[in-house]
PDB file of N, CA and C in Angstrom:
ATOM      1  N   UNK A   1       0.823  -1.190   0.000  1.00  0.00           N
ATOM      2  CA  UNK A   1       0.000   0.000   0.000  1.00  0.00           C
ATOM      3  C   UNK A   1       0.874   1.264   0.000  1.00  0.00           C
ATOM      4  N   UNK A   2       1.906   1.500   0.918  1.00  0.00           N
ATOM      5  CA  UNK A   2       2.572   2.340   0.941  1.00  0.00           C
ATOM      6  C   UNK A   2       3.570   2.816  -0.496  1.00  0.00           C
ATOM      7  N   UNK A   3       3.642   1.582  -1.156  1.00  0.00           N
ATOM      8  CA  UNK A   3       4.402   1.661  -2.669  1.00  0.00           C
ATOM      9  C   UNK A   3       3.261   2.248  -3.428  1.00  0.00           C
ATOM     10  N   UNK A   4       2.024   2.040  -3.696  1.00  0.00           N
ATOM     11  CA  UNK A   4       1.093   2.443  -4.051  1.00  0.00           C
ATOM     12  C   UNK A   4       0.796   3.884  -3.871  1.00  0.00           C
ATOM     13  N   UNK A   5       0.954   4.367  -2.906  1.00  0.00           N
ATOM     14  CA  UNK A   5       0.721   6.073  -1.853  1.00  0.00           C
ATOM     15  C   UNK A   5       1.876   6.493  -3.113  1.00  0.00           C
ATOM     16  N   UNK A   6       3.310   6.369  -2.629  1.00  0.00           N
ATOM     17  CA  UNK A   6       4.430   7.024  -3.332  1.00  0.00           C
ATOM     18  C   UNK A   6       4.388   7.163  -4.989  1.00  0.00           C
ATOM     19  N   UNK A   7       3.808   5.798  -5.782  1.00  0.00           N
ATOM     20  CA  UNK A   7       4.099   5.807  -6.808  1.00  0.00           C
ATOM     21  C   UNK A   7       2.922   7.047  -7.453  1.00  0.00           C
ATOM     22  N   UNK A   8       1.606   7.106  -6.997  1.00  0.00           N
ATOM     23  CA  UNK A   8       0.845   7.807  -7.100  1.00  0.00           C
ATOM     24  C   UNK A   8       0.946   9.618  -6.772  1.00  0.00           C
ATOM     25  N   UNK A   9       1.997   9.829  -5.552  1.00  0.00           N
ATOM     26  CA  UNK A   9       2.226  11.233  -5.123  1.00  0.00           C
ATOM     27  C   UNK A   9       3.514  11.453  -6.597  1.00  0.00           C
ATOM     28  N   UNK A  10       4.213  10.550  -7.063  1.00  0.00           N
ATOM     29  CA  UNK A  10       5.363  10.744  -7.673  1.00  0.00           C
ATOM     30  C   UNK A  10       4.580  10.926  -9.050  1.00  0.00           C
ATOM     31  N   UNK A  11       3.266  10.846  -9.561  1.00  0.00           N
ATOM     32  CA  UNK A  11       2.619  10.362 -10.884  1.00  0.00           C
ATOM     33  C   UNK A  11       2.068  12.069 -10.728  1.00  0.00           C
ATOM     34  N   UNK A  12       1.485  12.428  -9.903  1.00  0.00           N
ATOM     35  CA  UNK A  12       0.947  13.745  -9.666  1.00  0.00           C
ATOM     36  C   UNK A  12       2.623  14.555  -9.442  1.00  0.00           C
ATOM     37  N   UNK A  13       3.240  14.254  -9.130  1.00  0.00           N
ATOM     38  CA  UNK A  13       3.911  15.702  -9.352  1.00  0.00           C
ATOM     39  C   UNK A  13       5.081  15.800 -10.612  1.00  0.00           C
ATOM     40  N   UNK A  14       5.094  14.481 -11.148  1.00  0.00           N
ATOM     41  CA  UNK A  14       5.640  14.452 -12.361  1.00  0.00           C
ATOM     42  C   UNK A  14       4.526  15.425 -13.397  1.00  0.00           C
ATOM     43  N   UNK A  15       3.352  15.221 -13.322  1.00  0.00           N
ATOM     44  CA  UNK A  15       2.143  15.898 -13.965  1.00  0.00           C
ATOM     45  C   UNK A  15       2.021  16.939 -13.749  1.00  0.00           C
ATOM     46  N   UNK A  16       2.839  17.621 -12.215  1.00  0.00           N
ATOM     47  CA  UNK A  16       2.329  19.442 -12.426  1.00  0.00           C
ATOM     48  C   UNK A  16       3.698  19.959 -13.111  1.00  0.00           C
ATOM     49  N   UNK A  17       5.311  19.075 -13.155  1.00  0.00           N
ATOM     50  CA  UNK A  17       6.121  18.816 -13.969  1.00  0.00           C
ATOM     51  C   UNK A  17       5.429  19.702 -15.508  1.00  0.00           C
ATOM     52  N   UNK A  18       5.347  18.787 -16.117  1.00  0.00           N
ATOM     53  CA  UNK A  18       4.868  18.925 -17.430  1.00  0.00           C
ATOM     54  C   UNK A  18       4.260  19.800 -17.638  1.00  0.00           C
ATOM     55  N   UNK A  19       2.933  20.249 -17.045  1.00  0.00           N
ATOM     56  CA  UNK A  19       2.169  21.231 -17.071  1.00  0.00           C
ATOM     57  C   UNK A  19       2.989  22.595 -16.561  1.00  0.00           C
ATOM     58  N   UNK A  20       3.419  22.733 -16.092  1.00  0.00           N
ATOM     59  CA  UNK A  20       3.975  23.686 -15.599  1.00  0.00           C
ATOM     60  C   UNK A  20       5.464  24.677 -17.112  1.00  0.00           C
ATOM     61  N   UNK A  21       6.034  23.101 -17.582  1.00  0.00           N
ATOM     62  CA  UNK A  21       6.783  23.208 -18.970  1.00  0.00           C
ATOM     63  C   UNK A  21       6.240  23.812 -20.259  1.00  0.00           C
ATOM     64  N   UNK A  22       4.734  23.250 -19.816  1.00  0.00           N
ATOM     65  CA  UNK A  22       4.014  23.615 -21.070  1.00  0.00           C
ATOM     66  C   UNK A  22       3.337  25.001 -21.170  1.00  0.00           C
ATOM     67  N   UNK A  23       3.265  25.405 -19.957  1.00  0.00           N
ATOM     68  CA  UNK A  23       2.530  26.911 -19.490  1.00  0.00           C
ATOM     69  C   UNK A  23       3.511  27.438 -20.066  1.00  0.00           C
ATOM     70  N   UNK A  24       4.847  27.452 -19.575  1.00  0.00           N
ATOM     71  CA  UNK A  24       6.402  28.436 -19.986  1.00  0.00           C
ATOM     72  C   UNK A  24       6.573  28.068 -21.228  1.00  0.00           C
ATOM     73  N   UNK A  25       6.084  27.103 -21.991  1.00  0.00           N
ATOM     74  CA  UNK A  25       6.902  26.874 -23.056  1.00  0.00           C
ATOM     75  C   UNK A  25       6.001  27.587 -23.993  1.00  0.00           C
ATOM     76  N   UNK A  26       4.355  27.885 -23.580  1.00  0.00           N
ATOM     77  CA  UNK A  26       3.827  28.647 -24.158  1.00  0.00           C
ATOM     78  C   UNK A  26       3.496  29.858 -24.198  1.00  0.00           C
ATOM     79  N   UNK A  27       4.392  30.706 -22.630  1.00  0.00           N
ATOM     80  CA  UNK A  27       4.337  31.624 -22.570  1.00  0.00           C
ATOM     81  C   UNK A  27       5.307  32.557 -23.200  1.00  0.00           C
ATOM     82  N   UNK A  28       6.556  31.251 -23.597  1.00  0.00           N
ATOM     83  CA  UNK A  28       7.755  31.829 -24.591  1.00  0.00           C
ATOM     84  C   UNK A  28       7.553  32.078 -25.653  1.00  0.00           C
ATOM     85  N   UNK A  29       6.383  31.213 -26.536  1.00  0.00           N
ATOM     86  CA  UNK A  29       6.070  31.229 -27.984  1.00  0.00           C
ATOM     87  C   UNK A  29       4.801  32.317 -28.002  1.00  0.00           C
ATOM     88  N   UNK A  30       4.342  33.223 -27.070  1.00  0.00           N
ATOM     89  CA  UNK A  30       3.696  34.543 -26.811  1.00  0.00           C
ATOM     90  C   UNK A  30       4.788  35.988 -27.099  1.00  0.00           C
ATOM     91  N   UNK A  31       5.431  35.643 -26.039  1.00  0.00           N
ATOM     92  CA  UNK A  31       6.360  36.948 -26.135  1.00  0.00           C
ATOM     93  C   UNK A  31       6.963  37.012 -27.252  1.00  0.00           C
ATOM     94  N   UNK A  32       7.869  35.304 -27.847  1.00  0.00           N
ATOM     95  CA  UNK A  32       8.588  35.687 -29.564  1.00  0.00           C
ATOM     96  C   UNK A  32       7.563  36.255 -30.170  1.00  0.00           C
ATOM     97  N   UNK A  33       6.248  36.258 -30.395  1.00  0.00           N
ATOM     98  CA  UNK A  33       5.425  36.422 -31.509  1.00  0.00           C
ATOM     99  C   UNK A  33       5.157  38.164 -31.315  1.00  0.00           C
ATOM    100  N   UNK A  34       5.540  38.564 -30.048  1.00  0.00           N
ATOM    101  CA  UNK A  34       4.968  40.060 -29.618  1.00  0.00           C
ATOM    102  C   UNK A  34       6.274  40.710 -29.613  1.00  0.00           C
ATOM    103  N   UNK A  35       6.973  39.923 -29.690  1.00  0.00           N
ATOM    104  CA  UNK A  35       9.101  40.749 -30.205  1.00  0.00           C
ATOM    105  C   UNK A  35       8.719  40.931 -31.588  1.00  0.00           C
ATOM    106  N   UNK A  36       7.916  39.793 -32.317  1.00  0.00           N
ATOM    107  CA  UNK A  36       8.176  39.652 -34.066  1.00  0.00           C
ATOM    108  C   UNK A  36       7.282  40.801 -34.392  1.00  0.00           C
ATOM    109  N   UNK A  37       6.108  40.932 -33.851  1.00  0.00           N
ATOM    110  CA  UNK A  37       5.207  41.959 -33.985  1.00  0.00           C
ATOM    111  C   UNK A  37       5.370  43.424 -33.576  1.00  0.00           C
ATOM    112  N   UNK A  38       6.227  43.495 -32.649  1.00  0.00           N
ATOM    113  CA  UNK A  38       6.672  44.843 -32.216  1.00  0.00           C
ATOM    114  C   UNK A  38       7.653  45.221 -33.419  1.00  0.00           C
ATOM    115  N   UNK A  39       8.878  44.381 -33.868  1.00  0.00           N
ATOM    116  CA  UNK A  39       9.371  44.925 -35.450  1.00  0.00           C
ATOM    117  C   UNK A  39       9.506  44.904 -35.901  1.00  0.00           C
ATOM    118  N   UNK A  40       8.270  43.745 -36.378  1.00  0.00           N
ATOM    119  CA  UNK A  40       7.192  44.467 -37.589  1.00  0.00           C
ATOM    120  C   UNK A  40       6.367  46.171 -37.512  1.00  0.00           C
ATOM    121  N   UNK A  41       6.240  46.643 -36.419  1.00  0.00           N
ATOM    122  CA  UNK A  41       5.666  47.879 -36.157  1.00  0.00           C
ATOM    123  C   UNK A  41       6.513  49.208 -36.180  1.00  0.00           C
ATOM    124  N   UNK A  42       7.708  48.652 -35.668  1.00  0.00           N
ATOM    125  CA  UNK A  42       8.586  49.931 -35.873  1.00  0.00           C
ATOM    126  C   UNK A  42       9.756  50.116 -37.449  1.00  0.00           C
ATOM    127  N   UNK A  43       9.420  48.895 -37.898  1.00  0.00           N
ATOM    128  CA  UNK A  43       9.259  49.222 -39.200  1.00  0.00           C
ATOM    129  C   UNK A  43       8.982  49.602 -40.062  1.00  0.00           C
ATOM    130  N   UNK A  44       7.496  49.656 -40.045  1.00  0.00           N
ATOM    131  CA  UNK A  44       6.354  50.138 -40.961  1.00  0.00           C
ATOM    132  C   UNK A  44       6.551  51.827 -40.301  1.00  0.00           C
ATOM    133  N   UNK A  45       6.315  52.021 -39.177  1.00  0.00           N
ATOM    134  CA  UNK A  45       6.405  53.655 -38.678  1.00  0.00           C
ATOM    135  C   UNK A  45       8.128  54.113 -38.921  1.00  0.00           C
ATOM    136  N   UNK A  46       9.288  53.236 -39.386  1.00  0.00           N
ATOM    137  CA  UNK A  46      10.409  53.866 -39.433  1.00  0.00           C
ATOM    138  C   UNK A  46      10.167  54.409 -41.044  1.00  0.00           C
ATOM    139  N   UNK A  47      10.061  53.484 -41.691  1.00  0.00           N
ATOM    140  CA  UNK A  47       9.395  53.852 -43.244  1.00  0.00           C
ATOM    141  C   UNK A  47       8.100  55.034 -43.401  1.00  0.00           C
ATOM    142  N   UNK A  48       7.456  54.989 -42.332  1.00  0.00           N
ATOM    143  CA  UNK A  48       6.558  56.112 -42.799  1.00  0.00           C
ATOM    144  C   UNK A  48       7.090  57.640 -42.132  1.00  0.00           C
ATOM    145  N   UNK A  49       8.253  56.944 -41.193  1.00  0.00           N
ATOM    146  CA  UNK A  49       9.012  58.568 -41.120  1.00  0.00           C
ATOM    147  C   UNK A  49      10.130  58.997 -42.639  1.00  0.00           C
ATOM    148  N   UNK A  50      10.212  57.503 -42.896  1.00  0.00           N
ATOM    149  CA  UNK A  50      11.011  58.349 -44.245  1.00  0.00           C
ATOM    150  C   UNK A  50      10.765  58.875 -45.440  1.00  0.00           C
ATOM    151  N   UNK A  51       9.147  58.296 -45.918  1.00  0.00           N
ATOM    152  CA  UNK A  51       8.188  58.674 -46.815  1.00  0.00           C
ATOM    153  C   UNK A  51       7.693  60.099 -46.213  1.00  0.00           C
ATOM    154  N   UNK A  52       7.674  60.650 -45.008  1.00  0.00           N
ATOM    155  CA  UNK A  52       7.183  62.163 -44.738  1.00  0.00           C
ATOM    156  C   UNK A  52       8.373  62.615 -44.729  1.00  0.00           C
ATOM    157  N   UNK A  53       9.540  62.586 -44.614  1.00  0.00           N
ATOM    158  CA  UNK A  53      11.179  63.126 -44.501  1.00  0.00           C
ATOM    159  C   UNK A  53      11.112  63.202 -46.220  1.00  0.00           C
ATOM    160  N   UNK A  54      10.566  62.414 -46.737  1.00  0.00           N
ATOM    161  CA  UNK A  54      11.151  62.623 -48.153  1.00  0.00           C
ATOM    162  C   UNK A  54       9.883  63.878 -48.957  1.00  0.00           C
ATOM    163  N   UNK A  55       8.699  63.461 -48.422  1.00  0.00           N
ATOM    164  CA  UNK A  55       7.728  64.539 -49.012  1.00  0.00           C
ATOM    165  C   UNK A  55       7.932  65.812 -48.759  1.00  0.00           C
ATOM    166  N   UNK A  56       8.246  66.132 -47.425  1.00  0.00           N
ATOM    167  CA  UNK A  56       9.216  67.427 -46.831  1.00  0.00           C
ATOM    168  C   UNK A  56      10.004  68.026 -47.631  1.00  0.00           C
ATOM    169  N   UNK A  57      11.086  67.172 -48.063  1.00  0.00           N
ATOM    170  CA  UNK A  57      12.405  67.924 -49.389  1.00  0.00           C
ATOM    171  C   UNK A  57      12.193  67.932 -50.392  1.00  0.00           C
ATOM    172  N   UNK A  58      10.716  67.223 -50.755  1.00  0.00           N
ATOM    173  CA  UNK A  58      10.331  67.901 -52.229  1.00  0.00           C
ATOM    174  C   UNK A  58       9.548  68.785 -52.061  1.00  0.00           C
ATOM    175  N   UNK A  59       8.589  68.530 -51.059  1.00  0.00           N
ATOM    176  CA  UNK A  59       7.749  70.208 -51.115  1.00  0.00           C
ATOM    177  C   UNK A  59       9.015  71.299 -50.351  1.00  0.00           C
ATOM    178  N   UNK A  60       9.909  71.034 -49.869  1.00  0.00           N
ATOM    179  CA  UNK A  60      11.057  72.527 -49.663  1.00  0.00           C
ATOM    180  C   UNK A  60      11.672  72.519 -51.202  1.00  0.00           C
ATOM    181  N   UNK A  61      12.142  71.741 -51.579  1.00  0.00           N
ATOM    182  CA  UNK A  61      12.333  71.587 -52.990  1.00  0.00           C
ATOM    183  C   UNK A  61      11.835  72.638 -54.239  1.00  0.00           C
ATOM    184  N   UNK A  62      10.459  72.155 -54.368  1.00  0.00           N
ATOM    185  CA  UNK A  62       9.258  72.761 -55.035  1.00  0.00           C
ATOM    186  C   UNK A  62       9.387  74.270 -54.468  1.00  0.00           C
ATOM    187  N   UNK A  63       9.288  74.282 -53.269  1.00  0.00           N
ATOM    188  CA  UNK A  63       9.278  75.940 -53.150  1.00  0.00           C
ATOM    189  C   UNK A  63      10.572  76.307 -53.047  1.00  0.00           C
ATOM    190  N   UNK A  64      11.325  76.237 -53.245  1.00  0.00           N
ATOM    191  CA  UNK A  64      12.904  77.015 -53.438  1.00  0.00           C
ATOM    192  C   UNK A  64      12.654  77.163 -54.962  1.00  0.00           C
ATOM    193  N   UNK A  65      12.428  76.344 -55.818  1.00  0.00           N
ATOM    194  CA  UNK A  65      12.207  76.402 -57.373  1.00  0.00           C
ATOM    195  C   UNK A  65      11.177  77.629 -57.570  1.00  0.00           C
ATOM    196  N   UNK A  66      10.380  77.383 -56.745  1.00  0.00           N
ATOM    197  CA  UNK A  66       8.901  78.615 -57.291  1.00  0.00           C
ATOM    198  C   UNK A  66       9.382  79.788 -57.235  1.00  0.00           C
ATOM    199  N   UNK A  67      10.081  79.988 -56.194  1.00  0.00           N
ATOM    200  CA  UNK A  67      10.495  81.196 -55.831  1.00  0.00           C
ATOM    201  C   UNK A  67      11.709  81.993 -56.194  1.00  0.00           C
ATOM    202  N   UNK A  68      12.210  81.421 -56.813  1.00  0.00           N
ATOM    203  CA  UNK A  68      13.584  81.849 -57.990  1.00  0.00           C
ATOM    204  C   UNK A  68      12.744  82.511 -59.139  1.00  0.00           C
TER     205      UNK A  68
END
């Protein structure tokens, strides 16, 4: 009986084991996906600072020309 008690306390905590691997192992494949997504984001906004940086020196552009 007593082999029975142990093998059973050892079956349950091998099981919060695992579960416990699988919580972290899915809380790791959360955060990579919110690193991949964060730059992806400061990408798209680094590019749309350079598409307004560039519309800037053609409209200063355009008006240095007009005004000659």
């Amino acid at each position: 009986m007593r082999h029975v008690m142990l093998v059973l306390v050892i079956v349950c905590l091998a099981g919060c084991g695992v579960e416990t691997a699988t919580t972290a192992a899915t809380g790791a494949a959360i955060k990579k996906q919110e690193i991949v997504q964060g730059k992806k984001s400061m990408n798209e906004a680094q590019q749309k600072v350079e598409q307004a940086a560039q519309q800037m020196e053609r409209a200063r552009a355009e008006t240095e020309a007009a005004s000659k």
